[in-house]
Protein backbone atom coordinates (compact mmCIF):
# COMPACT_ATOMS: atom_id res chain seq x y z
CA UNK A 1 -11.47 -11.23 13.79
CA UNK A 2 -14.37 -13.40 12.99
CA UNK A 3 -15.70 -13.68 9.44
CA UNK A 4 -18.76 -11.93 10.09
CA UNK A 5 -16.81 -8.63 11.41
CA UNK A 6 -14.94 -8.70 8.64
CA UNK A 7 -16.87 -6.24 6.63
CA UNK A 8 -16.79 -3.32 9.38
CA UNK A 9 -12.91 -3.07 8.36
CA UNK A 10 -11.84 -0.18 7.63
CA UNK A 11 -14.05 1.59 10.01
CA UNK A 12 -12.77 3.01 13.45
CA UNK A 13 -9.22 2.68 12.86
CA UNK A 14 -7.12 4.63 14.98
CA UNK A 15 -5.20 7.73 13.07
CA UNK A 16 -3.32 10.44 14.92
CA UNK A 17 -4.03 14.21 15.00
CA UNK A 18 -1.91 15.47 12.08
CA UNK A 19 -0.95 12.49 10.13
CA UNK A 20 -1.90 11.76 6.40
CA UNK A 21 -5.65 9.77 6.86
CA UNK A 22 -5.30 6.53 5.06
CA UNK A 23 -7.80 6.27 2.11
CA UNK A 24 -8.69 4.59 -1.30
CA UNK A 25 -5.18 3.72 -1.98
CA UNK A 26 -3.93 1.70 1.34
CA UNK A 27 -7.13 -0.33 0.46
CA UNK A 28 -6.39 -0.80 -3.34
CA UNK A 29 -2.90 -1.91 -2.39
CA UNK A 30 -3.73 -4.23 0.55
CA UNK A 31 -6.61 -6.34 -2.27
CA UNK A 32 -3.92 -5.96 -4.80
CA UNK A 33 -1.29 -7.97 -2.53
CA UNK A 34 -3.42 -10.65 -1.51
CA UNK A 35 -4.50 -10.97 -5.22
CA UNK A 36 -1.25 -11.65 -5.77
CA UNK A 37 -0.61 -14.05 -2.65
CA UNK A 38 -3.62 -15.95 -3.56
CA UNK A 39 -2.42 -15.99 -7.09
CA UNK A 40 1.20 -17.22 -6.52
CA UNK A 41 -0.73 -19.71 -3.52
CA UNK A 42 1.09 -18.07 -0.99
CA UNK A 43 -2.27 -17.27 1.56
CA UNK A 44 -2.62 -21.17 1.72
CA UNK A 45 0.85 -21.66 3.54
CA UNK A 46 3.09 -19.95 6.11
CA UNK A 47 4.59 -16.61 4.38
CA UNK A 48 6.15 -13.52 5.61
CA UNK A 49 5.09 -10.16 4.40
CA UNK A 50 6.20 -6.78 4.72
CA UNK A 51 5.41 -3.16 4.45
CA UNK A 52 7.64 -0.10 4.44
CA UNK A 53 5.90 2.89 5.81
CA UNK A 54 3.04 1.28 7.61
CA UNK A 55 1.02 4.09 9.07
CA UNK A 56 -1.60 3.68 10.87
CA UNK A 57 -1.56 -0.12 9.75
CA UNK A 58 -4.80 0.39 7.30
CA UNK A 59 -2.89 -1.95 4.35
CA UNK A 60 -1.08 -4.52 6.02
CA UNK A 61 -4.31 -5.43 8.32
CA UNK A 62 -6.12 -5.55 5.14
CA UNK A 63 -3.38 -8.10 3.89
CA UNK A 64 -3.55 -10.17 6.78
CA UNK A 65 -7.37 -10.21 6.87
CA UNK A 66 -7.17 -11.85 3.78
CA UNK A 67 -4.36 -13.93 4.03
CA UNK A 68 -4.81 -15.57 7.10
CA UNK A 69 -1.43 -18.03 6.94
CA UNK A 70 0.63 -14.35 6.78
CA UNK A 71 3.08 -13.12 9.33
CA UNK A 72 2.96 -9.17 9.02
CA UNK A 73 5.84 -6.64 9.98
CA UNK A 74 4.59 -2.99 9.25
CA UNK A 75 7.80 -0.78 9.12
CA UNK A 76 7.22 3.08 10.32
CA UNK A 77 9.64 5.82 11.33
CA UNK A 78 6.85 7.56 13.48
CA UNK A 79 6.75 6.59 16.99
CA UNK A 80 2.74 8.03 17.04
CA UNK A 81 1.91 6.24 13.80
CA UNK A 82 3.62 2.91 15.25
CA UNK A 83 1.20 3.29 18.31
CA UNK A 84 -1.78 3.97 16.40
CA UNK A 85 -1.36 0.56 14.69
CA UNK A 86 -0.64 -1.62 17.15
CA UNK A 87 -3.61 -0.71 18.80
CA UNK A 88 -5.60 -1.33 15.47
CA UNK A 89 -4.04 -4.59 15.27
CA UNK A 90 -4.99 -5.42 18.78
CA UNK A 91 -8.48 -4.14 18.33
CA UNK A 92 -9.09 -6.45 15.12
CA UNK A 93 -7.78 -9.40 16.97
CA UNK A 94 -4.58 -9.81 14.94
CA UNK A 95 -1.53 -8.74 17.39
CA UNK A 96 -0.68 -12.45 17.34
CA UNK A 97 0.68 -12.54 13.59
CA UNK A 98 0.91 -8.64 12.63
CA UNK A 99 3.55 -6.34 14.59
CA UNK A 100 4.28 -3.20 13.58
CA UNK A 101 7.92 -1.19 14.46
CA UNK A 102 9.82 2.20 14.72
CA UNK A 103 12.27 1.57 11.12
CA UNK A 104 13.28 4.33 8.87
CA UNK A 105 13.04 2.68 5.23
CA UNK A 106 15.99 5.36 4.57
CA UNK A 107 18.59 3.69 7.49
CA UNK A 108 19.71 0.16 7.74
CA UNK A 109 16.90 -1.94 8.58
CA UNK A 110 16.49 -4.34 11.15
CA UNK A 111 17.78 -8.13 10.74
CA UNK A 112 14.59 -9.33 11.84
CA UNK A 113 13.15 -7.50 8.55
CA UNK A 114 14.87 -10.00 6.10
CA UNK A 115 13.61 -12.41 3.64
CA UNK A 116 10.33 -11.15 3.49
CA UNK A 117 7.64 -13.18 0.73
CA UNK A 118 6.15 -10.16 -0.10
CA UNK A 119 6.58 -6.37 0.36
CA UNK A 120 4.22 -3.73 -0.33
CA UNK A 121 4.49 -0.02 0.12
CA UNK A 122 2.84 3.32 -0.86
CA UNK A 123 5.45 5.51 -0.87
CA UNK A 124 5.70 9.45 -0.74
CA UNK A 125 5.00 10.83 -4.54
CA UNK A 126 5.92 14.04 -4.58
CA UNK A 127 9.17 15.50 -5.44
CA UNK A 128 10.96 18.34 -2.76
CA UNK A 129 9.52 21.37 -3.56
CA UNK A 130 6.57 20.40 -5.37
CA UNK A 131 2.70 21.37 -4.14
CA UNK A 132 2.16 23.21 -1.28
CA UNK A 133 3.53 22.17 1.79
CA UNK A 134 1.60 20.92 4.69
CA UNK A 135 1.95 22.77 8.35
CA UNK A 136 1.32 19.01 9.60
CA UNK A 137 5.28 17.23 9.64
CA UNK A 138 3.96 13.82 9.54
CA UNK A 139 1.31 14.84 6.57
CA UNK A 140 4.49 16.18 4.62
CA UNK A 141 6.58 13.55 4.64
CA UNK A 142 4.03 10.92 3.83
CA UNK A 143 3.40 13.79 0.64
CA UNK A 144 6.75 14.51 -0.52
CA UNK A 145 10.04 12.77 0.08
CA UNK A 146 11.88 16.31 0.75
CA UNK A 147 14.38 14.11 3.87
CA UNK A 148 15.34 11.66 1.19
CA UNK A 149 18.21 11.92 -1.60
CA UNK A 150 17.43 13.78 -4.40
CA UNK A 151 14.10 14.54 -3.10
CA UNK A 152 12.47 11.10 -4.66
CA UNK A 153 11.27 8.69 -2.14
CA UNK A 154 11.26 5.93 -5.04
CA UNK A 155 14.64 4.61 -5.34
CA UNK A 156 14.56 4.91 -1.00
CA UNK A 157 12.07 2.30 -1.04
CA UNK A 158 13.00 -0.08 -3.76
CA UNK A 159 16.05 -0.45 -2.56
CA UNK A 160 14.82 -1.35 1.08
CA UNK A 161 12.13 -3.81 -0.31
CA UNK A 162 14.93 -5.67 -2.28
CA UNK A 163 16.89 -5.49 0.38
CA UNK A 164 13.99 -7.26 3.10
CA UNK A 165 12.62 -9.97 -0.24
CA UNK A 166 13.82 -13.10 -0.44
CA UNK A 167 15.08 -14.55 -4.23
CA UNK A 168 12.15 -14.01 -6.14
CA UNK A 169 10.09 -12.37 -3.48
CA UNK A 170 7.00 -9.91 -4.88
CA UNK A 171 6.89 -6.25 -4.40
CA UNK A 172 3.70 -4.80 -4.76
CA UNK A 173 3.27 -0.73 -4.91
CA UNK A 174 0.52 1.97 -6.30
CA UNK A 175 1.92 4.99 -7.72
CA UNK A 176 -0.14 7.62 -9.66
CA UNK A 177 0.22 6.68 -13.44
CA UNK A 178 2.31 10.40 -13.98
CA UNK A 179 5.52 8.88 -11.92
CA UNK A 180 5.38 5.74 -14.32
CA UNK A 181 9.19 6.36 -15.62
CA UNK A 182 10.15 7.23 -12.11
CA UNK A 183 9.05 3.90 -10.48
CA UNK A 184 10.65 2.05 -13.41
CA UNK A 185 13.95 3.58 -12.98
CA UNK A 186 13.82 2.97 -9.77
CA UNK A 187 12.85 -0.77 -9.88
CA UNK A 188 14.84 -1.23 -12.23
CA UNK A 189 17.58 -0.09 -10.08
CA UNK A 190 16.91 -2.09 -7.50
CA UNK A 191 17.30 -5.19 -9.40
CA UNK A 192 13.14 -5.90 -8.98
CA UNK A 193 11.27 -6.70 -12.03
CA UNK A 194 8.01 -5.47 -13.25
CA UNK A 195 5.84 -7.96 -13.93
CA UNK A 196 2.23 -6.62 -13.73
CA UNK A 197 0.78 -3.10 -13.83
CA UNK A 198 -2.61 -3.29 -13.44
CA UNK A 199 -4.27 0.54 -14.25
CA UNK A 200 -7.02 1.99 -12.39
CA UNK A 201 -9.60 4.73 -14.01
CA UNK A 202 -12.12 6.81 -12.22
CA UNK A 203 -14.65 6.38 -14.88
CA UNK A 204 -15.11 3.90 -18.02
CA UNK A 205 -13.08 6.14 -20.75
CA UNK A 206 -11.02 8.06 -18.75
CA UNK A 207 -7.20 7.67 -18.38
CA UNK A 208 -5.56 5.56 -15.79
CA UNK A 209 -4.64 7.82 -13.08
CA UNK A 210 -3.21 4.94 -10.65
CA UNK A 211 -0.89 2.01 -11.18
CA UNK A 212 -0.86 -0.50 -9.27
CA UNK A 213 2.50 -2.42 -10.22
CA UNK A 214 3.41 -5.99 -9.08
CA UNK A 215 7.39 -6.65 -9.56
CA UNK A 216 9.93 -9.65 -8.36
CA UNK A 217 13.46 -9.35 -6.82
CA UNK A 218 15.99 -11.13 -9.36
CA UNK A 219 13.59 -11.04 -12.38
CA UNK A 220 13.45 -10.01 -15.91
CA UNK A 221 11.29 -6.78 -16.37
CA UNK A 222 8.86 -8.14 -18.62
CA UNK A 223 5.60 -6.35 -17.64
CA UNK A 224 2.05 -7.45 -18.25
CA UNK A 225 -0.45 -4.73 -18.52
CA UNK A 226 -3.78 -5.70 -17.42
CA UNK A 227 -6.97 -4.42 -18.42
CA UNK A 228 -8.14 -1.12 -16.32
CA UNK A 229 -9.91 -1.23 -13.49
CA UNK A 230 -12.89 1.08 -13.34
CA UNK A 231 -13.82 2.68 -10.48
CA UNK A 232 -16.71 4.64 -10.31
CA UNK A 233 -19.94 3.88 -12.59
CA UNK A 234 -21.27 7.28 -14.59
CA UNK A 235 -24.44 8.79 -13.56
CA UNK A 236 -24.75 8.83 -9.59
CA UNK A 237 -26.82 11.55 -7.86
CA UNK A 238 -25.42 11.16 -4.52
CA UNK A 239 -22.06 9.03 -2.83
CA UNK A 240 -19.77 6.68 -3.85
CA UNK A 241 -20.77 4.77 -7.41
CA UNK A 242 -18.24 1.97 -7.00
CA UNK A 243 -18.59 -0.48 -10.22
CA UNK A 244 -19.32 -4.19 -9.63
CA UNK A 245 -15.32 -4.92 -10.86
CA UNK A 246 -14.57 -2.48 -8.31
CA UNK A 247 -16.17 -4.16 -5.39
CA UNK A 248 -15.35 -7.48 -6.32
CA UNK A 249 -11.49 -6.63 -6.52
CA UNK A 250 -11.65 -4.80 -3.30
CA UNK A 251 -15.08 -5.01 -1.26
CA UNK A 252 -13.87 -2.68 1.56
CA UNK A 253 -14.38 0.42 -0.75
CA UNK A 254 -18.05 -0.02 -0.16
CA UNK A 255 -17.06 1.10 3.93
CA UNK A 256 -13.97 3.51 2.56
CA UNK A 257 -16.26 7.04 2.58
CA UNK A 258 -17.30 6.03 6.12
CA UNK A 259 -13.64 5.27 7.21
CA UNK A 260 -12.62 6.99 10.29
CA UNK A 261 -13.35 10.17 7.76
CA UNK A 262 -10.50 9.47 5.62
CA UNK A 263 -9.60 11.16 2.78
CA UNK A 264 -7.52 9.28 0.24
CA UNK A 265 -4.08 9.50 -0.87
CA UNK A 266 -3.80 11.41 -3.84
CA UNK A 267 -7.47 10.49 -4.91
CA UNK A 268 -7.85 8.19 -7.61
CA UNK A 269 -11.61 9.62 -8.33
């Protein structure tokens, strides 16, 4: 993909009938990892990067758009969802350096997996028997983690992502700010320490109601909390008000409401 198709992405990416549509948080999470490849200088040289429960491919693309020195491995248990993003890749010229296979984060995962730079995820945040269940299979279990132990996808994918990162490899994630103690436990079970949590507000004054969280594999938990992100200005009449910071972190929101008609995750707005 050239530079000057660059800002058509996320538009026209493929998405099977029945699966959850990729949205504001795949986005957020794929300029939050290569912040944080850029940042630790790892887009300038040869580095491997994960993600566990790919989908349709909408995050890890975005990572490797940006971070064109990355090889990308999407992991997805859904042989539909698998297909869907190859072809993506193929369509934005990046099949060469992004695959994308059948894994179940909750199995043992494929050698070829290991020592990973970076991993990113955006994992199921429900608990088993919360909300109202889908009638779409695919759209529940990317909801709520009710095939995994205990009902909490959490620990399921820490554990996998320390298990892919190499010594001091980054894990980057976005939960919604109410699962905070959750996602600690569970990093902190996993042996991955949180570093960064960087908050994200729908409006100036409002409470965070995403995290985006930054942690390393074999390091202290000694978080930094940055200052919010704000979203949306105050006042619109019509569409999307995405601030300046907003745009700057993560310019692709500007195409996000035209998206394939996506609807995000858990809406951070």
């Amino acid at each position: 993909m050239t530079e000057a198709t660059l800002p058509h992405y996320p538009r026209g990416l493929v998405q099977p009938q029945g699966a959850y549509r990729f949205g504001l948080e795949a986005l957020l999470l794929a300029a939050f990892a290569a912040w944080v490849l850029r940042e630790r200088r790892s887009a300038k040289r040869e580095c491997a990067v994960a993600e566990l429960g790919s989908g349709c491919g909408a995050a890890l693309l975005g990572v490797a758009l940006r971070a064109p020195t990355a090889e990308c491995l999407g992991l997805e248990r859904e042989p539909a969802l698998v297909a869907a993003a190859r072809a993506n890749a193929e369509a934005l010229g990046l099949s060469g350096r992004v695959r994308f296979i059948d894994a179940d984060v909750a199995a043992p995962l494929p050698q070829e997996a290991a020592r990973q730079d970076m991993v990113l995820a955006n994992p199921p945040w429900g608990l088993e028997g919360s909300g109202r269940p889908s009638p779409s299979g695919m759209r529940e279990q990317a909801l709520r983690a009710e095939t995994t132990p205990g009902g909490d996808a959490f620990p399921i994918f820490c554990a996998a992502a320390a298990r892919l990162l190499r010594h001091k490899g980054a894990f980057c994630c976005i939960v919604p700010a109410s699962a905070l103690t959750r996602i600690c436990s569970a990093l902190e079970g996993a042996g991955l320490g949180l570093r960064r949590v960087l908050p994200l507000r729908p409006h100036s004054g409002d409470a965070a109601t995403r995290l985006l969280l930054l942690a390393q594999k074999g390091a202290t938990a000694e978080p930094v909390l940055c200052s919010p992100l704000t979203l949306h200005g105050r006042g619109a009449t019509s569409g999307p008000s995405w601030t300046r910071a907003a745009l700057s972190f993560c310019p692709w929101l500007a195409q996000e409401s035209s998206a394939s008609g996506s609807t995000p995750h858990g809406d951070a707005s």
